[in-house]
Protein backbone atom coordinates (compact mmCIF):
# COMPACT_ATOMS: atom_id res chain seq x y z
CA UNK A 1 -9.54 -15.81 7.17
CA UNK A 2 -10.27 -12.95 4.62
CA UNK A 3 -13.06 -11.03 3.89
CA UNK A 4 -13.74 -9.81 0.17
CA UNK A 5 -15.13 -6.59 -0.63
CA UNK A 6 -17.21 -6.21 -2.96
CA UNK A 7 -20.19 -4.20 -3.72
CA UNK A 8 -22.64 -5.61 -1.48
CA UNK A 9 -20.89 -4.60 1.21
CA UNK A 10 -20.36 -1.05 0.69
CA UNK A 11 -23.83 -0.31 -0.33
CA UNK A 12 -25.01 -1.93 2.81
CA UNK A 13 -22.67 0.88 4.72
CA UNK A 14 -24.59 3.35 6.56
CA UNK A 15 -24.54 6.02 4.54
CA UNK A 16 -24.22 8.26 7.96
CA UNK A 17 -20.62 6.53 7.84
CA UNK A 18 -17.71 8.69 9.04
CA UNK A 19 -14.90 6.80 9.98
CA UNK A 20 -14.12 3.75 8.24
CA UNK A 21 -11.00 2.35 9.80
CA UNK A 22 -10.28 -1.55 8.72
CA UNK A 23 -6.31 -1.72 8.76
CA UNK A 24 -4.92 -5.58 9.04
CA UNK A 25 -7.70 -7.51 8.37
CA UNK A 26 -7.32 -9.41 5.20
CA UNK A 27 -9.43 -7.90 3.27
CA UNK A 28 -9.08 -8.58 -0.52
CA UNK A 29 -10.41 -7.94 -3.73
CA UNK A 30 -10.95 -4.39 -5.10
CA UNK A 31 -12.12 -1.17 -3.68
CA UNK A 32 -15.51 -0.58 -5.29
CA UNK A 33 -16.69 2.31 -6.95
CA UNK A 34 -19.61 2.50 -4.71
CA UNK A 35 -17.42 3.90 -1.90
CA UNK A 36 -17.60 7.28 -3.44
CA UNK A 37 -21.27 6.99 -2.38
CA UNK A 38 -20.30 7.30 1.18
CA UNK A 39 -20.47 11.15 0.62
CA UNK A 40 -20.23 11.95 4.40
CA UNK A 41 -16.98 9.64 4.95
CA UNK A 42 -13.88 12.17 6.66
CA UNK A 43 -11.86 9.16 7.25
CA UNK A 44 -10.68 6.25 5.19
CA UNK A 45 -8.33 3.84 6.17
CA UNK A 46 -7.58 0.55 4.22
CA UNK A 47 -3.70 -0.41 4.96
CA UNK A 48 -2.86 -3.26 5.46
CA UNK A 49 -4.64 -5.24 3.39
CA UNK A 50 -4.84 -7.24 0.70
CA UNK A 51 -6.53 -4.51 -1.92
CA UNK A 52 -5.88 -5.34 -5.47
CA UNK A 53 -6.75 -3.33 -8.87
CA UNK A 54 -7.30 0.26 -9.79
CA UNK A 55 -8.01 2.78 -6.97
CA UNK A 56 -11.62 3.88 -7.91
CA UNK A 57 -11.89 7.16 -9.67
CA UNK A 58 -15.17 7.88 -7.17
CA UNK A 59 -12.86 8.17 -4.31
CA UNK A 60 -12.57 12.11 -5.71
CA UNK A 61 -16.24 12.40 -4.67
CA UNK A 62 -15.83 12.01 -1.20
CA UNK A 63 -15.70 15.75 -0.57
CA UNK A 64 -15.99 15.45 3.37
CA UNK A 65 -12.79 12.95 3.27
CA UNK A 66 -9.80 14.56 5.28
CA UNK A 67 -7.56 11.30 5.96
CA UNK A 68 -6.97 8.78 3.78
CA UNK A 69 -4.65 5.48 3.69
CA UNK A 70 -4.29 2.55 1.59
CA UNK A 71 -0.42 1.54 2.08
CA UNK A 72 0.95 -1.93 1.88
CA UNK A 73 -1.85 -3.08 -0.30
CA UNK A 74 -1.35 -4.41 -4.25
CA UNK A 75 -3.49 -1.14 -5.48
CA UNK A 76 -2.66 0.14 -8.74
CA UNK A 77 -2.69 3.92 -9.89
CA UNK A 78 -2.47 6.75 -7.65
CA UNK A 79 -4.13 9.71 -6.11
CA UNK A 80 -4.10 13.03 -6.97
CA UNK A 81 -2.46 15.83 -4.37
CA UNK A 82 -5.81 16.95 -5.53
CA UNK A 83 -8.24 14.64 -3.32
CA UNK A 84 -8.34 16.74 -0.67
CA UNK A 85 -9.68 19.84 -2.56
């Protein structure tokens, strides 16, 4: 079983969201933009997966965001040493 994300999902996040830690779990489809709406997020942690497509640019607007992981995934692009600043 897999779950897509897509987003629906993330806007229905609590945006009071600090943690979000879904390693192994199937999920597929891309990352959407709307995560970078989850302003308060410190920890973000997607391996494991089944990810595809371009890691959203709004990812550099989670300014709170001090751990970060999307390893053995299909994600294209990268991320900027940068993120964390």
């Amino acid at each position: 079983m897999s779950l897509r994300i897509d987003k629906c999902n993330v806007i229905t996040l609590s945006l009071n969201l600090y943690h979000l830690n879904l390693p192994d779990n199937a999920l597929i489809g891309n990352i959407p933009s709307e995560i970078g709406e989850l302003d308060k997020l410190e920890v973000l942690y997607l391996n494991q997966n089944q990810l595809s497509g371009e890691i959203p640019i709004s990812i550099y607007d989670l300014s709170n965001l001090n751990y970060l992981s999307f390893t053995d995934n299909q994600l294209t692009g990268g991320i900027s040493k940068n993120v964390y600043n």
